[in-house]
Structures are given as C-alpha cells and as structure tokens.
C-alpha atoms as a PDB file:
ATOM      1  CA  UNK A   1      98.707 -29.736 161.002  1.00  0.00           C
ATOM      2  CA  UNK A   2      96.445 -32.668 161.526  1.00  0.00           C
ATOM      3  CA  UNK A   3      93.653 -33.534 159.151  1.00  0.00           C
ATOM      4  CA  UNK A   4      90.223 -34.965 160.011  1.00  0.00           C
ATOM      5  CA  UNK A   5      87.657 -36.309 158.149  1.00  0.00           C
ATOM      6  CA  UNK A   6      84.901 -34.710 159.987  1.00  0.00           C
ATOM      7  CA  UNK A   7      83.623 -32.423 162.884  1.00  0.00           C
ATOM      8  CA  UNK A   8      80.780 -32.528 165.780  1.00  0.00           C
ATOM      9  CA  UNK A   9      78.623 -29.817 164.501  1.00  0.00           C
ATOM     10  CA  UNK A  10      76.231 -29.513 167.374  1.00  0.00           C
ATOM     11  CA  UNK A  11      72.417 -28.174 166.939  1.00  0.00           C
ATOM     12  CA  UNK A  12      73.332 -26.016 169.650  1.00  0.00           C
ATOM     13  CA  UNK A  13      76.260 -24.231 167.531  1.00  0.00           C
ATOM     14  CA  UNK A  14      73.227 -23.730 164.820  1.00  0.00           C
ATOM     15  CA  UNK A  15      70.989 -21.681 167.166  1.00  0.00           C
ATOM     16  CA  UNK A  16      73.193 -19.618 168.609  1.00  0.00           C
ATOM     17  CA  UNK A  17      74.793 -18.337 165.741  1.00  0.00           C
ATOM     18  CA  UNK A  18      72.185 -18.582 163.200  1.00  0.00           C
ATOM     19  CA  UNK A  19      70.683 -15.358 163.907  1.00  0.00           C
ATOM     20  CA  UNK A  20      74.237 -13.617 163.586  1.00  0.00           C
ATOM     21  CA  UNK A  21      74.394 -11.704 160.339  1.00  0.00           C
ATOM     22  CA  UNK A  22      75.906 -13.841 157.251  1.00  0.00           C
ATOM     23  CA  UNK A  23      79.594 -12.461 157.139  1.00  0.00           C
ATOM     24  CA  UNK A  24      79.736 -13.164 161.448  1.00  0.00           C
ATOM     25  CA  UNK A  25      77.738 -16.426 160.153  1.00  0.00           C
ATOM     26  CA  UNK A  26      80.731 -17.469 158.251  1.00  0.00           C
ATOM     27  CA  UNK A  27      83.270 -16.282 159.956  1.00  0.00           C
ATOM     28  CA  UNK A  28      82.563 -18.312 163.040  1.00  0.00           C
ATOM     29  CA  UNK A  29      81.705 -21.705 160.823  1.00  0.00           C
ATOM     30  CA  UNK A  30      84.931 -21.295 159.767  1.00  0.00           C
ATOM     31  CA  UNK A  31      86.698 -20.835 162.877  1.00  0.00           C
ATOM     32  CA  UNK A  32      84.741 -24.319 163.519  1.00  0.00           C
ATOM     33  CA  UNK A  33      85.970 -26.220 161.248  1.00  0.00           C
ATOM     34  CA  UNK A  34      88.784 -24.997 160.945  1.00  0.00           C
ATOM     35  CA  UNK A  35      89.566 -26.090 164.594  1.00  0.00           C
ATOM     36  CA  UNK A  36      87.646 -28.968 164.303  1.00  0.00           C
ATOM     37  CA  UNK A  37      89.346 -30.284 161.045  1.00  0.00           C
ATOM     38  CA  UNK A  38      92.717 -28.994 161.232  1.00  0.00           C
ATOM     39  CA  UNK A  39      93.226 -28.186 164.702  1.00  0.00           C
ATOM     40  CA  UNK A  40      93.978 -24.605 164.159  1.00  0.00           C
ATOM     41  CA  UNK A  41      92.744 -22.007 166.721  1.00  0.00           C
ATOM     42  CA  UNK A  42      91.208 -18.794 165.186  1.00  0.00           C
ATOM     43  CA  UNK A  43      93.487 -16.159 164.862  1.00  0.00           C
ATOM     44  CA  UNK A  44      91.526 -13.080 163.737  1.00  0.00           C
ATOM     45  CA  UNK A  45      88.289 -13.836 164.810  1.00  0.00           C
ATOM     46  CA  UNK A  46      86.693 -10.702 165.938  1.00  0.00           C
ATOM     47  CA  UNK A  47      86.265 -10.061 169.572  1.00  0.00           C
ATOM     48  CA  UNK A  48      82.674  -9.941 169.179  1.00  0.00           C
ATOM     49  CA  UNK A  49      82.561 -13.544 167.581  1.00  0.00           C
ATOM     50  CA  UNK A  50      85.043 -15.048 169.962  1.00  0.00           C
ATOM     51  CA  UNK A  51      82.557 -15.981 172.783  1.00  0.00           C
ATOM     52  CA  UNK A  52      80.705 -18.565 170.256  1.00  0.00           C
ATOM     53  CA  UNK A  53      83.633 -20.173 169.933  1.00  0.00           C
ATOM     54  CA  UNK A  54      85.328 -20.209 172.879  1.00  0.00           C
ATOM     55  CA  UNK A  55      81.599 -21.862 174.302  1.00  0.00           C
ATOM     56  CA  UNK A  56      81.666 -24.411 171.101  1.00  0.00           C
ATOM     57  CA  UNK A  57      85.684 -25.685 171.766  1.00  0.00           C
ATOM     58  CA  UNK A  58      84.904 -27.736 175.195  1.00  0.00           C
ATOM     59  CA  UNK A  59      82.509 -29.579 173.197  1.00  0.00           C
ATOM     60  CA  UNK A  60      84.519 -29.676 170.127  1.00  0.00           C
ATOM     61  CA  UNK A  61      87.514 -31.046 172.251  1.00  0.00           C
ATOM     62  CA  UNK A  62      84.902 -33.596 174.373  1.00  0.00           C
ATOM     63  CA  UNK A  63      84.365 -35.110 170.568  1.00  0.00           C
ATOM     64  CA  UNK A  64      87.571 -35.553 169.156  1.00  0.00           C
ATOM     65  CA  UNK A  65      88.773 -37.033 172.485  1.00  0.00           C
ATOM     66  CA  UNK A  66      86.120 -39.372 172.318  1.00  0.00           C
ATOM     67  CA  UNK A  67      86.539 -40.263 168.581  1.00  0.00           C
ATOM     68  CA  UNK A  68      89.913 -40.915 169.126  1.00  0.00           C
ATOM     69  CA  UNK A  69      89.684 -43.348 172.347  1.00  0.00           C
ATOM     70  CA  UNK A  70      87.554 -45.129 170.184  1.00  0.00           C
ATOM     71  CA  UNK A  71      90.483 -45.321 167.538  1.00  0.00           C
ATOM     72  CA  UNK A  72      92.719 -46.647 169.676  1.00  0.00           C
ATOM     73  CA  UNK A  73      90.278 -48.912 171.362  1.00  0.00           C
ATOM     74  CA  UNK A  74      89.484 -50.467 168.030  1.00  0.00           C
ATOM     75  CA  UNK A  75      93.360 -50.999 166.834  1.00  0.00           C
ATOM     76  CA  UNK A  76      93.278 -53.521 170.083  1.00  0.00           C
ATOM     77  CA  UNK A  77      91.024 -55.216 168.281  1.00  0.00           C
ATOM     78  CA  UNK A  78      87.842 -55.449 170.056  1.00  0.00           C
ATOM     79  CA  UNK A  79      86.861 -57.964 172.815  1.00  0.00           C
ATOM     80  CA  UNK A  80      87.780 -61.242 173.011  1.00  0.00           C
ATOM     81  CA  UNK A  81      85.773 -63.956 172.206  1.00  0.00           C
ATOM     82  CA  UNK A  82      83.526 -65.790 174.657  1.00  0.00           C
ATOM     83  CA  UNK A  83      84.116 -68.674 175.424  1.00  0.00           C
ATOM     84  CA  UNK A  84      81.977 -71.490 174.804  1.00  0.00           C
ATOM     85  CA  UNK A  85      80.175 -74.034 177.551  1.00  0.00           C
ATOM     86  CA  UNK A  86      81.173 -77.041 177.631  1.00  0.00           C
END
C-alpha cells in the first residue's frame, strides 16, 4: 500500500456530491481519499454511490500521474544551466 501526502480534490467532486445526504456524503469522500492516498479501490461502496467515483478516478489518476512525472523530472535535477556569451 502506497502512501501519499495529498489528493486532487476537484470543485467538481464538491458539487456533485454535496447535495447527497451526509452518510452517502462520507462514504464517497472516503472512497476518495482512500484511492487517492492509499491507492485502494472501494470495495463496498454502494451501487448507488459508485458512479461518483468511477467519474472522479480518471481525474484522480490524470493527477497522480502528473505529480509523479514531475517527481521524477525533478530527481534529474532540473535544466541545465545556460550558458553564458562570450
């Protein structure tokens, strides 16, 4: 299990699921983050709830593939430097 530090929490996640009731609410924040965070696909979210999520995961995915190309960019160690006129 993987560990992150953080997640893309979109305002697009927040509309579409704020008007659920609290206990759906929660249930699909943590099925969120738990993906998100830990990587870990939501086993017993109800069938009801699994269309928010399966609509939030491509973006989900877009973000951590982008945050870690940007990792491994940076362990190269950036550009090099210009060089100067002479």
């Amino acid at each position: 299990m993987s560990s992150k530090t953080g997640v893309v929490y979109l305002a697009s996640f927040h509309e579409a699921i704020r008007p659920l009731q609290d206990n759906d609410r929660l249930k699909v924040y943590d099925a969120v983050l738990d993906y998100g965070i830990y990587d870990a696909l939501p086993e017993e979210l109800p069938a009801h709830l699994q269309g928010y999520f399966a609509l939030m995961k491509p973006n989900i995915d877009t973000a951590k593939n982008r945050y870690n190309a940007a990792v491994e960019n940076g362990k190269k160690g950036g550009r090099p430097p210009k060089e100067k006129p002479e």
